[in-house]
N, C-alpha and C. Protein backbone atom coordinates (compact mmCIF):
# COMPACT_ATOMS: atom_id res chain seq x y z
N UNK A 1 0.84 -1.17 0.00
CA UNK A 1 0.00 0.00 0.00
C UNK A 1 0.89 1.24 0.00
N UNK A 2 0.70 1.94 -0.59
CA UNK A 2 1.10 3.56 -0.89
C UNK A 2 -0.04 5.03 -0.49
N UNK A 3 0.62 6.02 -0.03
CA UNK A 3 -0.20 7.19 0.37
C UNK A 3 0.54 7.75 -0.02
N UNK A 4 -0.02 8.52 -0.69
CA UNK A 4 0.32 10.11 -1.27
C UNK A 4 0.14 11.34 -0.19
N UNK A 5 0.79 12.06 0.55
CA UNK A 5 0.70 12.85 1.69
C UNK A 5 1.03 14.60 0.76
N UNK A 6 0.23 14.95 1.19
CA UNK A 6 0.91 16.44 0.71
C UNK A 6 1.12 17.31 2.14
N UNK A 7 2.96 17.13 2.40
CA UNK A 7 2.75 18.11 4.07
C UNK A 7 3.30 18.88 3.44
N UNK A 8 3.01 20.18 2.76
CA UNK A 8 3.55 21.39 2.25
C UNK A 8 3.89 22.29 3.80
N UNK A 9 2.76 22.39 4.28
CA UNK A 9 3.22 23.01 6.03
C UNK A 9 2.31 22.45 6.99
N UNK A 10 2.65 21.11 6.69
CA UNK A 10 2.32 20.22 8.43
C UNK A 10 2.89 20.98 9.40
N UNK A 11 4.16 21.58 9.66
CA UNK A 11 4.28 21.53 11.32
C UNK A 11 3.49 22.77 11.62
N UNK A 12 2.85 23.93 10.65
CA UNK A 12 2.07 24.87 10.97
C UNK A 12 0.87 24.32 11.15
N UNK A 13 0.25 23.11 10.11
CA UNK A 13 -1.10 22.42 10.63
C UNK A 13 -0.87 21.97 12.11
N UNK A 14 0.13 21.08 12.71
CA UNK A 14 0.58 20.68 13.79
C UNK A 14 0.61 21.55 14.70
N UNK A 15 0.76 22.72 14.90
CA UNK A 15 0.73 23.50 15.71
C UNK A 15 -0.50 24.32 15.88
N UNK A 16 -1.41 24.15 15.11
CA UNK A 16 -2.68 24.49 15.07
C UNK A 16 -3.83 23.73 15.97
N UNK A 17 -3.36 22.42 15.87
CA UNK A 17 -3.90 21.48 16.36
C UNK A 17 -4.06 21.91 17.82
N UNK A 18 -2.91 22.29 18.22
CA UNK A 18 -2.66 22.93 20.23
C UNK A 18 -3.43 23.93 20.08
N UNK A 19 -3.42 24.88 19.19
CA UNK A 19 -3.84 26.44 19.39
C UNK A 19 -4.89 26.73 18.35
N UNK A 20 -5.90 26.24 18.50
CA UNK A 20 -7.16 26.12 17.39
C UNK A 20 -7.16 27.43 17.02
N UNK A 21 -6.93 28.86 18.10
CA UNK A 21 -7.21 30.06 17.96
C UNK A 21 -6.26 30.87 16.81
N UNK A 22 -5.31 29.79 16.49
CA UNK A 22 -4.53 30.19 15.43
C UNK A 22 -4.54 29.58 14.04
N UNK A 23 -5.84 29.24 13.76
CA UNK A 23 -6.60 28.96 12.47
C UNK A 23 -6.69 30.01 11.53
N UNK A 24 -6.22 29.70 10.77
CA UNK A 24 -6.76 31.04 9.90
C UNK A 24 -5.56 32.22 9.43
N UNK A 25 -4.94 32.40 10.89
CA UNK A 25 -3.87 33.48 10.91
C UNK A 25 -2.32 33.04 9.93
N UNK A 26 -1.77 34.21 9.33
CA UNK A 26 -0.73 33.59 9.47
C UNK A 26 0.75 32.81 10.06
N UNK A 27 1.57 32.03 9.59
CA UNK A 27 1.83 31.51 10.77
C UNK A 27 3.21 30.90 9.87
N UNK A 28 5.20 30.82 10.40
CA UNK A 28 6.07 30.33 10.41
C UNK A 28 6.37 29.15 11.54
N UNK A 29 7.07 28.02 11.05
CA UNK A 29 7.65 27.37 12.04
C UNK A 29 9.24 27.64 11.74
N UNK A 30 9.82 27.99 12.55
CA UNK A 30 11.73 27.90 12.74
C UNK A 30 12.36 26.73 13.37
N UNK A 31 13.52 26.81 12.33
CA UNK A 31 14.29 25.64 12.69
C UNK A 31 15.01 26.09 14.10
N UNK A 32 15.68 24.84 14.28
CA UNK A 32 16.80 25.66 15.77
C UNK A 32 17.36 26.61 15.80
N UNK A 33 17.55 26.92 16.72
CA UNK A 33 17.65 28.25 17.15
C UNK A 33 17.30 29.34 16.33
N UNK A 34 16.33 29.15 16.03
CA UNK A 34 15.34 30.21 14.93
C UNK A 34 16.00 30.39 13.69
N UNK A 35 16.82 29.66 13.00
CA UNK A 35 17.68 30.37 12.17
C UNK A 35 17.17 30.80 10.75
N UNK A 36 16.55 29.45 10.22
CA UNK A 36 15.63 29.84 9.23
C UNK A 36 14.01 29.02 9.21
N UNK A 37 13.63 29.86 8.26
CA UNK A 37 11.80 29.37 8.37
C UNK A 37 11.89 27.89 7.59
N UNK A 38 11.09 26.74 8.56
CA UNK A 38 11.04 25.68 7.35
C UNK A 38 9.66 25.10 7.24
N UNK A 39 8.66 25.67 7.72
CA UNK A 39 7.60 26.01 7.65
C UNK A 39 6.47 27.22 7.35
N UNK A 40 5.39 27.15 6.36
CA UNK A 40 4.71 28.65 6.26
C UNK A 40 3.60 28.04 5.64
N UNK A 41 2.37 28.77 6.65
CA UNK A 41 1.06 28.45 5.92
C UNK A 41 0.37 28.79 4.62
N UNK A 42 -0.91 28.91 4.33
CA UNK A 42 -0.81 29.96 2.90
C UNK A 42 -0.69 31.12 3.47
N UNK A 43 -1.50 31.79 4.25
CA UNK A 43 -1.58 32.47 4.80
C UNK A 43 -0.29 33.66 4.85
N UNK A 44 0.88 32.88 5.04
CA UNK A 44 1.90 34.18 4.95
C UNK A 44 2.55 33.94 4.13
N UNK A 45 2.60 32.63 3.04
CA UNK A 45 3.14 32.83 1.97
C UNK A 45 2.28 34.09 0.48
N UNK A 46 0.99 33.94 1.06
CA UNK A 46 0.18 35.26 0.27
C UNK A 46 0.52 36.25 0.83
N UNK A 47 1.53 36.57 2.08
CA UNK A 47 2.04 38.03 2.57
C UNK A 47 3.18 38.14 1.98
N UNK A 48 4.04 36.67 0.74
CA UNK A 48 5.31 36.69 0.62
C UNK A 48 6.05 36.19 1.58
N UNK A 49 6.09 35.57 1.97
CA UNK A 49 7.03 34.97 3.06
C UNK A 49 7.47 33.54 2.32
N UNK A 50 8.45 33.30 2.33
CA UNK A 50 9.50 32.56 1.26
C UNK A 50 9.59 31.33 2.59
N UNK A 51 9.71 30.30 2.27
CA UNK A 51 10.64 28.77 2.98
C UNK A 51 11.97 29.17 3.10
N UNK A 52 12.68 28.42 3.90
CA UNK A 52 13.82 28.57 3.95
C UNK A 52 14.82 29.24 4.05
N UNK A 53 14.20 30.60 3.81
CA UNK A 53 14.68 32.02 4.09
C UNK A 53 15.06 32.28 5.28
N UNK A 54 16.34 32.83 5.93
CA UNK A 54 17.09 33.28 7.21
C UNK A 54 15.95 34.10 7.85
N UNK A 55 14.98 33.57 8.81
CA UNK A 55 14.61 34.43 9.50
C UNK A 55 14.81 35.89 9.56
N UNK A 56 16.28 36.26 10.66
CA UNK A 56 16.48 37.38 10.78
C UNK A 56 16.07 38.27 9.59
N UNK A 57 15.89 38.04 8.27
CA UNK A 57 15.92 38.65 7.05
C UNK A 57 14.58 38.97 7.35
N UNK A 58 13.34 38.67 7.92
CA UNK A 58 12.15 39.00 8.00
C UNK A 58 11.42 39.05 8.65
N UNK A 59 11.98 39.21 9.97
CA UNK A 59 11.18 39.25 10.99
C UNK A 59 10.55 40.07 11.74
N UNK A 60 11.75 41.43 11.03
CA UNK A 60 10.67 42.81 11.61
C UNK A 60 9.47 42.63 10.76
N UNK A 61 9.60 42.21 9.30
CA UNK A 61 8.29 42.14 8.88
C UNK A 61 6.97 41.47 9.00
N UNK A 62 7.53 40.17 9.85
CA UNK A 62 6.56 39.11 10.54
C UNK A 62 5.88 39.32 11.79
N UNK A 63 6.65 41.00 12.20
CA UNK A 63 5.65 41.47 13.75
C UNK A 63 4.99 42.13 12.93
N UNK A 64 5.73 43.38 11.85
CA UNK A 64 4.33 44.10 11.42
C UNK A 64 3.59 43.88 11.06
N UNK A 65 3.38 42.69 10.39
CA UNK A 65 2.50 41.85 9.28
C UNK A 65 1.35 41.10 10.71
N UNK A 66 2.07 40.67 11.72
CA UNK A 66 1.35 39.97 12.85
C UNK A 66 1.06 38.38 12.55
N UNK A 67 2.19 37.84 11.83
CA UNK A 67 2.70 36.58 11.20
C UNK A 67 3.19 35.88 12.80
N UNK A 68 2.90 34.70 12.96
CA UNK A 68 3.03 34.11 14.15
C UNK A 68 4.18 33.26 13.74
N UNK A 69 5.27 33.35 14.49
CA UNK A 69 6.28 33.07 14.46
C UNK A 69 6.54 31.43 15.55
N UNK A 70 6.81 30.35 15.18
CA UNK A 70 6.88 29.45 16.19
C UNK A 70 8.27 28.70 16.35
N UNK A 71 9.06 28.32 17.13
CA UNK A 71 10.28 27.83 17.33
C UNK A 71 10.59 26.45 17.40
């Protein structure tokens, strides 16, 4: 048997799961020690927010934007 899975941003679904109230919003997961994003919902990829991209590179823009940032 075979499954076809599409986790484009499971660990943002995954983290939704704890915090139902963050349905909807946008939302990053960071690798260790925050370094870069390896997670992004649609949500802030329609704000532009890129995978893999060095954090620090966007994070003043992820408070102004009010992009939920997770570690």
């Amino acid at each position: 048997m075979f499954a076809l899975v599409d986790a484009n941003s499971f660990y943002c679904s995954a983290e939704q799961v704890f915090r139902p109230e963050w349905c909807g919003k946008p939302m990053v997961v960071l690798s260790n020690n925050d370094g870069c994003i390896v997670a992004a919902n649609k949500q802030a990829i329609a704000l532009g927010i890129q995978k893999f991209k060095p954090f620090f590179e966007v994070k003043a823009f992820c408070q102004q934007a009010g992009i939920i940032a997770c570690s």
